[in-house]
C-alpha atoms as a PDB file:
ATOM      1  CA  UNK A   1     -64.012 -44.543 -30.482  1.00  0.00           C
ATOM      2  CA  UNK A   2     -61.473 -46.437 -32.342  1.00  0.00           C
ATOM      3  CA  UNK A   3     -58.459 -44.734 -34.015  1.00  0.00           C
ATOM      4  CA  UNK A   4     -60.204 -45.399 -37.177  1.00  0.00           C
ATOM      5  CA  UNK A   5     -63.964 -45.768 -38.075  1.00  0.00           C
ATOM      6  CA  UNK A   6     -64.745 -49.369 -39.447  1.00  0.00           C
ATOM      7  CA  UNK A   7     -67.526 -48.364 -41.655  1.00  0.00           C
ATOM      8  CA  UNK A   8     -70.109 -51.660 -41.226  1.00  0.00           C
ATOM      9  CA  UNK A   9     -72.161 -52.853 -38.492  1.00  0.00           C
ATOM     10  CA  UNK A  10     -69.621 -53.893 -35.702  1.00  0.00           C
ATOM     11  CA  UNK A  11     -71.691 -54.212 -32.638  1.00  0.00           C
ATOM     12  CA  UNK A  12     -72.356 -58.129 -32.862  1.00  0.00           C
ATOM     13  CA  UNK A  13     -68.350 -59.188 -33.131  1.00  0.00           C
ATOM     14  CA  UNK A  14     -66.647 -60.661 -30.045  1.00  0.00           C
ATOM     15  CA  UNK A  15     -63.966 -57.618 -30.507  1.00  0.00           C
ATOM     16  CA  UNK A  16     -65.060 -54.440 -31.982  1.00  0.00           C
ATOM     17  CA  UNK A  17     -62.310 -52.576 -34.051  1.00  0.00           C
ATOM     18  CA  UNK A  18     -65.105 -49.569 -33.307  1.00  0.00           C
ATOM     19  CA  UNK A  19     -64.833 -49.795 -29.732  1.00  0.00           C
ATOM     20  CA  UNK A  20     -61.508 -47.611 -27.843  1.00  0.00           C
ATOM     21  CA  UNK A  21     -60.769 -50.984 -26.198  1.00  0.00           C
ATOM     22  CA  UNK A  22     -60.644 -53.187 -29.037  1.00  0.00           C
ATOM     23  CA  UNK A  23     -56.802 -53.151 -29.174  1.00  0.00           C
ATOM     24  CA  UNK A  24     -56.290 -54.103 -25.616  1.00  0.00           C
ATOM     25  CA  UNK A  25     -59.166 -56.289 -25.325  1.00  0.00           C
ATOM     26  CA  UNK A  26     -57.465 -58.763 -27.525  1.00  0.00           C
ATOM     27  CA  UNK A  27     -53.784 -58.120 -26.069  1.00  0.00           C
ATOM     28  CA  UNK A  28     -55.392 -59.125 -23.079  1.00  0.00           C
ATOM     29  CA  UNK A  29     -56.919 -62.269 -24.547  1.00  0.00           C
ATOM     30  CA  UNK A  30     -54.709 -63.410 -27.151  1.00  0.00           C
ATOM     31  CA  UNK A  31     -50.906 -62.951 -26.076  1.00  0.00           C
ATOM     32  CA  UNK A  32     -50.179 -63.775 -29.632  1.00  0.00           C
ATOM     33  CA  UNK A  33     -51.868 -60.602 -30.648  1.00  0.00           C
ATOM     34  CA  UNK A  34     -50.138 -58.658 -27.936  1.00  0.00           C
ATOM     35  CA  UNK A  35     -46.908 -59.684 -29.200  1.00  0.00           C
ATOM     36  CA  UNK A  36     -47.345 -59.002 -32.802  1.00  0.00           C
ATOM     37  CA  UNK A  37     -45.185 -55.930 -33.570  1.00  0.00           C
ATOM     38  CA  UNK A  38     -45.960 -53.280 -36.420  1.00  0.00           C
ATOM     39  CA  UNK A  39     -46.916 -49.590 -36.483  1.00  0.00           C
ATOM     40  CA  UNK A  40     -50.042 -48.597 -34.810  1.00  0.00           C
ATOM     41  CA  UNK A  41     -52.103 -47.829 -37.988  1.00  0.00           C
ATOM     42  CA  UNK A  42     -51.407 -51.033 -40.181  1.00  0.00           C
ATOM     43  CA  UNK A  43     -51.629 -53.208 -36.300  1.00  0.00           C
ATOM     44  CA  UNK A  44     -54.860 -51.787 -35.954  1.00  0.00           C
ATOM     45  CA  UNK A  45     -56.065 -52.367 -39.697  1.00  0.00           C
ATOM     46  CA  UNK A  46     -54.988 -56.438 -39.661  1.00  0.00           C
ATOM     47  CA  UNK A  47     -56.357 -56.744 -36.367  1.00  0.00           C
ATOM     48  CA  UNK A  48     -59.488 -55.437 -37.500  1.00  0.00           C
ATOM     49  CA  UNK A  49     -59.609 -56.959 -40.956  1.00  0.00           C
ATOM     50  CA  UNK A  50     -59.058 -60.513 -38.852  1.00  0.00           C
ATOM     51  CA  UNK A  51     -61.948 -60.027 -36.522  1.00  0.00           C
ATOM     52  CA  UNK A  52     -64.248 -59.005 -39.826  1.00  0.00           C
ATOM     53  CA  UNK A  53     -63.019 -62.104 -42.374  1.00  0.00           C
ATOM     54  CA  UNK A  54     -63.303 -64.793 -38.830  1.00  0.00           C
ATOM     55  CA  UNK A  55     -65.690 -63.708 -36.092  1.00  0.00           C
ATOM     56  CA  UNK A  56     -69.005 -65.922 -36.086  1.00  0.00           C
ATOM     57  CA  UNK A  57     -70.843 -63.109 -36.155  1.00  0.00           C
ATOM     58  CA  UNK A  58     -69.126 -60.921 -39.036  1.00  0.00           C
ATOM     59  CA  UNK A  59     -71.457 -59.527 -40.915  1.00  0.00           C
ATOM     60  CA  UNK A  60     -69.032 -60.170 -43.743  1.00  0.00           C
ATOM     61  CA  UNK A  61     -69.979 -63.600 -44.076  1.00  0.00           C
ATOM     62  CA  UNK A  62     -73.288 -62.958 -45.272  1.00  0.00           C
ATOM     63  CA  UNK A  63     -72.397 -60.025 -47.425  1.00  0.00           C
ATOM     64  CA  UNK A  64     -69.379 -62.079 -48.909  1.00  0.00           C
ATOM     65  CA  UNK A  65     -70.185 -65.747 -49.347  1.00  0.00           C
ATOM     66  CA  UNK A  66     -67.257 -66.510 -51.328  1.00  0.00           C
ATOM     67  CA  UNK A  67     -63.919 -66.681 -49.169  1.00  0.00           C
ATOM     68  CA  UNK A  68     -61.215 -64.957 -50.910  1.00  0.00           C
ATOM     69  CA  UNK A  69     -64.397 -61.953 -52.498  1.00  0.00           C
ATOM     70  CA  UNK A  70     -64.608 -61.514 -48.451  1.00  0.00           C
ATOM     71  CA  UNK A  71     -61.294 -61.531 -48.010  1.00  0.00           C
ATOM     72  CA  UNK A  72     -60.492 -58.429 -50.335  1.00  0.00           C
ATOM     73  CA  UNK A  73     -63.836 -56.643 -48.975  1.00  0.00           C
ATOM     74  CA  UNK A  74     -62.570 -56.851 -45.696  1.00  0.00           C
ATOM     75  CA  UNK A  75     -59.186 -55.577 -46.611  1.00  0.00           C
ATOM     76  CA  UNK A  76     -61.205 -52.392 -48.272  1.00  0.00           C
ATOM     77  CA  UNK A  77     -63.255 -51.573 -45.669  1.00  0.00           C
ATOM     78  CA  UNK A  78     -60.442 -51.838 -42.987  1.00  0.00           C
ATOM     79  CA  UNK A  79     -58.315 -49.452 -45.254  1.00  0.00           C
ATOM     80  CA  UNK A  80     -55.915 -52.268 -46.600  1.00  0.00           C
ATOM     81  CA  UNK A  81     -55.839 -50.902 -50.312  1.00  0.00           C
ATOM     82  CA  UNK A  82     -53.929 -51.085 -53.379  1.00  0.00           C
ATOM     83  CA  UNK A  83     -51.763 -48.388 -54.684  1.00  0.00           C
ATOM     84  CA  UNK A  84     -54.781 -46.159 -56.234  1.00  0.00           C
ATOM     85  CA  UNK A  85     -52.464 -45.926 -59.557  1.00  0.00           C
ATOM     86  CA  UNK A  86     -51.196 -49.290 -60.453  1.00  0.00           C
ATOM     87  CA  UNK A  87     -54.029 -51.077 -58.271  1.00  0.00           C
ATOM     88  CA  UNK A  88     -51.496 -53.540 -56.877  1.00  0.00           C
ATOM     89  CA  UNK A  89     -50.840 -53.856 -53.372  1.00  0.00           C
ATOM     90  CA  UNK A  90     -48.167 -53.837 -51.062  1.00  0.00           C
ATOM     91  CA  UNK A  91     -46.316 -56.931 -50.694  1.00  0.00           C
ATOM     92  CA  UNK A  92     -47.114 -57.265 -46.951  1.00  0.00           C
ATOM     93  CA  UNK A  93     -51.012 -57.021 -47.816  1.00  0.00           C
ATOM     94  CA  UNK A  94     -50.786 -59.101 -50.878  1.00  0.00           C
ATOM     95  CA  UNK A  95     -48.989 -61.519 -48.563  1.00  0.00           C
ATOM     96  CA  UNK A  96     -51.963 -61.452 -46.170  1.00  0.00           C
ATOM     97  CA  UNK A  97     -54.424 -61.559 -48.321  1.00  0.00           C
ATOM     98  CA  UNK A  98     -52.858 -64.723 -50.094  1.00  0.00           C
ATOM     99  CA  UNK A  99     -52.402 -66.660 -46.835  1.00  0.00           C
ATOM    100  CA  UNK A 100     -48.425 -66.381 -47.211  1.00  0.00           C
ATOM    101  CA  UNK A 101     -48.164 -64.189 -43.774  1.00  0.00           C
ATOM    102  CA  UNK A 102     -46.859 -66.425 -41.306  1.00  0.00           C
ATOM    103  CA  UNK A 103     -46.995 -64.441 -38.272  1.00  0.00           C
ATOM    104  CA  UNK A 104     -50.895 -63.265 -39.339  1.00  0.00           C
ATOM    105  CA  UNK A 105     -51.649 -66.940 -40.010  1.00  0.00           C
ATOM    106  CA  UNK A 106     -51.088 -67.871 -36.530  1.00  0.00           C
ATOM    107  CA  UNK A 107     -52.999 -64.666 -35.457  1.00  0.00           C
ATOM    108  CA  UNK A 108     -55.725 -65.592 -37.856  1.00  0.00           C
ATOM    109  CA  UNK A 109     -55.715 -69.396 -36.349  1.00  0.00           C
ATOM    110  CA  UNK A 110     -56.302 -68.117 -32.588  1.00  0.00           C
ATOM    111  CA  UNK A 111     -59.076 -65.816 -33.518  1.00  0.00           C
ATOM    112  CA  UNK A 112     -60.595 -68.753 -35.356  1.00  0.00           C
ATOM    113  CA  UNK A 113     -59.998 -71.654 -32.309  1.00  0.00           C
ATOM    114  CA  UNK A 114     -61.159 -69.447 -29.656  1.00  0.00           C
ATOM    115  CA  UNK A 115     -64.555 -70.039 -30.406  1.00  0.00           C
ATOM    116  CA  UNK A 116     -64.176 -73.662 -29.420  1.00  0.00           C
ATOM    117  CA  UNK A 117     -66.156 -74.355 -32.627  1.00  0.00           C
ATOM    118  CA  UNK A 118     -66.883 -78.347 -32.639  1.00  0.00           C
ATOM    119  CA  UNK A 119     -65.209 -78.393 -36.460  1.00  0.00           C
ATOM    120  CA  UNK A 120     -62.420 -77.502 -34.775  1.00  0.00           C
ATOM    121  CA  UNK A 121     -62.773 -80.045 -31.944  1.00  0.00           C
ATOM    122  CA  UNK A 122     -63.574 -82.765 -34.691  1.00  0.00           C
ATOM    123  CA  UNK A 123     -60.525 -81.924 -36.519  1.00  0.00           C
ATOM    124  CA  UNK A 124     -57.892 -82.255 -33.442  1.00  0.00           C
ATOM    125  CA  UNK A 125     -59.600 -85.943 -33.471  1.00  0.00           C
ATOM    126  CA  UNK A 126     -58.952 -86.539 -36.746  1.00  0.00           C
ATOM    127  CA  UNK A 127     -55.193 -85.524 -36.820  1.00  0.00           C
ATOM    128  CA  UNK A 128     -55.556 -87.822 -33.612  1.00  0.00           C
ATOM    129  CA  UNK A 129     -56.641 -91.212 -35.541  1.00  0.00           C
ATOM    130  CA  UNK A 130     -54.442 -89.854 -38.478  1.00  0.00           C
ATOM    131  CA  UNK A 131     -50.869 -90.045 -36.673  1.00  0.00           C
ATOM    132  CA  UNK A 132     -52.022 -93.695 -34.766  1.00  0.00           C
ATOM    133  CA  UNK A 133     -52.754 -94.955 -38.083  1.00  0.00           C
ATOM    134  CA  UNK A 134     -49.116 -93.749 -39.568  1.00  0.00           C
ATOM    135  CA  UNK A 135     -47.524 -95.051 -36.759  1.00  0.00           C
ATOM    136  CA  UNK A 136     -49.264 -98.560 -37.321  1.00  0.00           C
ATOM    137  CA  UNK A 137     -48.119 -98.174 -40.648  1.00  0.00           C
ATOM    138  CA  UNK A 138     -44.706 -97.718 -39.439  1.00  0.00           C
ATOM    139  CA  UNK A 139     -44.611-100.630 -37.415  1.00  0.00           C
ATOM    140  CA  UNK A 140     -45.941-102.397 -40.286  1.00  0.00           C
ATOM    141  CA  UNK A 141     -49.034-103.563 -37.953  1.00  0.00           C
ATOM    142  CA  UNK A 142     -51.820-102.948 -40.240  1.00  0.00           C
ATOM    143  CA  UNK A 143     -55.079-104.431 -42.232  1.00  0.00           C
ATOM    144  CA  UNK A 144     -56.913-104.126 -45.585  1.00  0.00           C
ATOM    145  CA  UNK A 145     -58.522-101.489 -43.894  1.00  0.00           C
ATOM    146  CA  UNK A 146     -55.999 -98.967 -42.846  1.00  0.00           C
ATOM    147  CA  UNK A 147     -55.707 -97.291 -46.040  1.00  0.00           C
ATOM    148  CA  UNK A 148     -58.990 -96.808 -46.267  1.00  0.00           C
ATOM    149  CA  UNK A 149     -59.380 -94.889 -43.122  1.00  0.00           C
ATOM    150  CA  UNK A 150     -56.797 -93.109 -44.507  1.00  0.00           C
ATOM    151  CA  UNK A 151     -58.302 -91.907 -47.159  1.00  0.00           C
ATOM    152  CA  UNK A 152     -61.670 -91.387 -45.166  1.00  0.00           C
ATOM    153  CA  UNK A 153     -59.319 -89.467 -42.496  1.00  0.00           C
ATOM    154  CA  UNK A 154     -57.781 -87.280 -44.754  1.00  0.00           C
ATOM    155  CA  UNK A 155     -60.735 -86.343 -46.958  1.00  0.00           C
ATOM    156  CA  UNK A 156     -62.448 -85.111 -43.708  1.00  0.00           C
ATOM    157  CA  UNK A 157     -59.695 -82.794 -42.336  1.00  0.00           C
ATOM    158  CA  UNK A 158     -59.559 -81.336 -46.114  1.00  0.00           C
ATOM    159  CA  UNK A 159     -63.320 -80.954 -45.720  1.00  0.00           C
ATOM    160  CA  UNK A 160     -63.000 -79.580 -42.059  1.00  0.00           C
ATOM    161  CA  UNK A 161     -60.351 -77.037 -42.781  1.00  0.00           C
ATOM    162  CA  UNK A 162     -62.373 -75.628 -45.264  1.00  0.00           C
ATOM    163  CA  UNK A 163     -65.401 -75.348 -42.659  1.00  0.00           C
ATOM    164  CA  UNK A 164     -63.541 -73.725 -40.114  1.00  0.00           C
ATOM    165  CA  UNK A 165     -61.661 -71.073 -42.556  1.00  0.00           C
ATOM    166  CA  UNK A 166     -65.477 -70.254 -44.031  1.00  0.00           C
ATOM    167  CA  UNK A 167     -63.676 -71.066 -47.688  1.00  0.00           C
ATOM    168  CA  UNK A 168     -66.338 -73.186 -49.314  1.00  0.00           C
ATOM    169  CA  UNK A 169     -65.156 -75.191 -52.102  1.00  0.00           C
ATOM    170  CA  UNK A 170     -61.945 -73.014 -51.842  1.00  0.00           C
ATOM    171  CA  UNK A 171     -58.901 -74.560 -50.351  1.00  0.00           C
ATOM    172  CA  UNK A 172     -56.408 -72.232 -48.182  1.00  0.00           C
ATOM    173  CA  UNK A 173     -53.124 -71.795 -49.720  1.00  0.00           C
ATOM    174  CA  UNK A 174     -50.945 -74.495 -47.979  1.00  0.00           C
ATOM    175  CA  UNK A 175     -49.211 -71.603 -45.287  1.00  0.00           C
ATOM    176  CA  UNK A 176     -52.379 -70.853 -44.076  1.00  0.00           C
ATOM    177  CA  UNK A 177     -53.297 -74.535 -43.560  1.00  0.00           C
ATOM    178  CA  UNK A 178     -50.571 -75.238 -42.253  1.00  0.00           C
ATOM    179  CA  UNK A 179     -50.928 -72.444 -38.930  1.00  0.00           C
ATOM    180  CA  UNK A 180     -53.785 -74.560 -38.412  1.00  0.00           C
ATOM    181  CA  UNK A 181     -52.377 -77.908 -38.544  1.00  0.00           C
ATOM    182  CA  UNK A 182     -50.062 -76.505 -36.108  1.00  0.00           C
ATOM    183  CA  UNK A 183     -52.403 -75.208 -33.652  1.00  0.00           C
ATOM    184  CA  UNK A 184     -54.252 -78.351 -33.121  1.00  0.00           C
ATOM    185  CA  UNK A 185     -51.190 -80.441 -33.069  1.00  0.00           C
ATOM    186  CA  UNK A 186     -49.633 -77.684 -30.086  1.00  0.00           C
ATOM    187  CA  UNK A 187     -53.336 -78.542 -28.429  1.00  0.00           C
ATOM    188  CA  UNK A 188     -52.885 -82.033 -29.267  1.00  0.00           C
ATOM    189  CA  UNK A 189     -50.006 -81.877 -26.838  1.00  0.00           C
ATOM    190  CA  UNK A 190     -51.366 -80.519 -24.265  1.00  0.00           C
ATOM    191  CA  UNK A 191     -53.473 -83.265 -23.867  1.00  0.00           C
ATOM    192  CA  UNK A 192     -51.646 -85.154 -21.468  1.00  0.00           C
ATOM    193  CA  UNK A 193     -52.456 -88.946 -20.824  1.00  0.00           C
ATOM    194  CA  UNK A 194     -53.793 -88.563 -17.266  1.00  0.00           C
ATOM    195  CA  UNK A 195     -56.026 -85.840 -19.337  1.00  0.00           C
ATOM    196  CA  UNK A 196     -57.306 -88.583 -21.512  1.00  0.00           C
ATOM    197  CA  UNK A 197     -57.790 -91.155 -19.110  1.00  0.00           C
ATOM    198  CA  UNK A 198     -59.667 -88.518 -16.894  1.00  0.00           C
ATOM    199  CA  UNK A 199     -62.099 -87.800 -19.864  1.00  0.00           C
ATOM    200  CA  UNK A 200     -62.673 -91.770 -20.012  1.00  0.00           C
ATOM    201  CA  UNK A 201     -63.656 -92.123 -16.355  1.00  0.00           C
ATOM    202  CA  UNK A 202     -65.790 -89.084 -16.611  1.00  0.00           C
ATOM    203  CA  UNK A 203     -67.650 -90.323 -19.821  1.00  0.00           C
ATOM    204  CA  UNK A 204     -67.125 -93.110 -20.075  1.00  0.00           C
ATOM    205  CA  UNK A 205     -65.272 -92.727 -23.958  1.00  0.00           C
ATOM    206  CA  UNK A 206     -63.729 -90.150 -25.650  1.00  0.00           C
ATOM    207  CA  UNK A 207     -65.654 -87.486 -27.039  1.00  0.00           C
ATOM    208  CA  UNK A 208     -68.036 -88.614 -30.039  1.00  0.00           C
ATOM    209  CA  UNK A 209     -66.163 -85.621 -32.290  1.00  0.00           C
ATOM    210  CA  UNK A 210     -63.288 -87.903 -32.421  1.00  0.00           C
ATOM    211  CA  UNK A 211     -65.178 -91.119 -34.374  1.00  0.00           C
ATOM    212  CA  UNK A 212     -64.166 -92.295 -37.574  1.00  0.00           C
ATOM    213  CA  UNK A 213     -67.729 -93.655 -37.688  1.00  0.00           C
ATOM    214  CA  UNK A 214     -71.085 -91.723 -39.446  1.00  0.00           C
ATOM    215  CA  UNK A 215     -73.315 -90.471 -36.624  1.00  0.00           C
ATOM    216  CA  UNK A 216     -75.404 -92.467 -34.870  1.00  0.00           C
ATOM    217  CA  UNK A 217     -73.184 -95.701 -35.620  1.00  0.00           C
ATOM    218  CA  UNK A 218     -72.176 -97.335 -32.228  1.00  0.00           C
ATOM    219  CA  UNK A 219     -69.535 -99.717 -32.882  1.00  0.00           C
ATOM    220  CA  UNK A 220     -70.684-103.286 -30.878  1.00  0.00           C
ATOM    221  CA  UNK A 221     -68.786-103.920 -27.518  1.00  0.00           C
ATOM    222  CA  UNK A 222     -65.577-106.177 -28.392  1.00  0.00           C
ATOM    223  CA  UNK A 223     -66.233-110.003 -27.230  1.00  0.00           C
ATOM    224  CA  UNK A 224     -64.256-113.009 -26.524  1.00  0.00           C
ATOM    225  CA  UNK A 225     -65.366-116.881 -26.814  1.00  0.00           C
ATOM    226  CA  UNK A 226     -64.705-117.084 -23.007  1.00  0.00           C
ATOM    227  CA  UNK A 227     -67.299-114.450 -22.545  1.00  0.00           C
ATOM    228  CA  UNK A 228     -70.549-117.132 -22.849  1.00  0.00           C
ATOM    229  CA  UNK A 229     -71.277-119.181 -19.710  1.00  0.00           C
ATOM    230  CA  UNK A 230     -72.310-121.967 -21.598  1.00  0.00           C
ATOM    231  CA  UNK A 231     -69.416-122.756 -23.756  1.00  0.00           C
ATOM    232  CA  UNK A 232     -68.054-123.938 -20.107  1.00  0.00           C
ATOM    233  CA  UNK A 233     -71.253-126.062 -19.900  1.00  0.00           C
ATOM    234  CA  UNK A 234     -70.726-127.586 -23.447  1.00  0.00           C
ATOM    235  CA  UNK A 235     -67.609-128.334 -22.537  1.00  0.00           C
ATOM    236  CA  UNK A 236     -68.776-130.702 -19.759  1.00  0.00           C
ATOM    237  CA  UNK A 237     -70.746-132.643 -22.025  1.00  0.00           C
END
């Protein structure tokens, strides 16, 4: 058994604080995790109060629909409490708790990205069409309609960050949001250009996560005048 007894249902999370392994499962999964450095007891207590406020399957999320309610109900039943006098907490948990922790941010961000969810996916797109759009503005080559897909662009990744951090009408304080910005602009670079043109080939497009359009809208296929055989006909005449 774990160090210290998680006292909910556990057995349906992807890493259970309950289980003797659950330390070393996610060292050996997340090296983030593996190098975050703290005493055993308060390690073991963010670690597990991570895996209960972000795992699909937290039971948390149906016992606590609102975000930051599930936040401090985590924090309880993991043993992250305030002083039992003043009721205040530490700094560090406050800290936590408030989205102002750095270091758990970005621990918080790979727990949430590693389940590949397609928010997260849809987002990276997003950010994608975001910067090319800057950059046009940049240049100065741009329409009537750029600022509009700006707008559309950046109401979306508001709406999407506050899917993937479960906050509901809630928005993340702006360290928080910002881990995640930063995670999908490091896996933004990791897509290389071969990577991209690969994905083309394969599909034929890029993947339909990364639209601008509503679903089901198929942009039509971009024509020139040269394109009809009979304008060469005309043209005889």
């Amino acid at each position: 058994m774990a160090k210290n007894k998680i006292d909910v249902d556990t057995s349906k999370l992807s890493y259970d604080p309950n289980s003797k392994d659950f330390i070393v499962k996610l060292e050996t999964d997340f090296p983030s995790f593996k190098e975050f450095t703290m005493d055993a007891s308060t390690r073991f207590k963010i670690f597990s109060w991570i895996v209960l406020m972000f795992d699909i399957n937290s039971p948390m999320r149906i016992d606590s629909r609102d975000y930051y309610e599930r936040k401090v109900k985590s924090a309880v039943i993991v043993g992250l409490n305030p002083n039992k006098k003043t009721g205040e907490y530490k700094t560090l948990i406050e800290d936590i708790l408030l989205g102002k922790d750095k270091d758990v941010n970005r621990l918080c961000v790979d727990y949430i990205v590693s389940f590949s969810s397609p928010e997260y996916t849809q987002l990276m797109g997003l950010l994608v069409v975001q910067r090319n759009h800057m950059m046009d503005l940049m240049k100065g080559t741009y329409d009537a309609n750029t600022t509009k897909v700006l707008d559309q662009v950046a109401n979306r990744i508001s709406e999407l960050t506050k899917r993937i951090y479960h906050s509901g009408d809630r928005i993340e304080v702006e360290e928080a949001r910002k881990a995640l910005y930063y995670q999908a602009g490091e896996d933004l670079n990791k897509l290389r250009p071969e990577s991209i043109a690969a994905m083309l080939d394969e599909d034929g497009g890029l993947p339909v996560e990364w639209g601008i359009y509503d679903d089901g809208y198929v942009p039509e296929p971009i024509t020139f005048d040269g394109d009809d055989p009979l304008i060469a006909i005309n043209d005889e005449d």
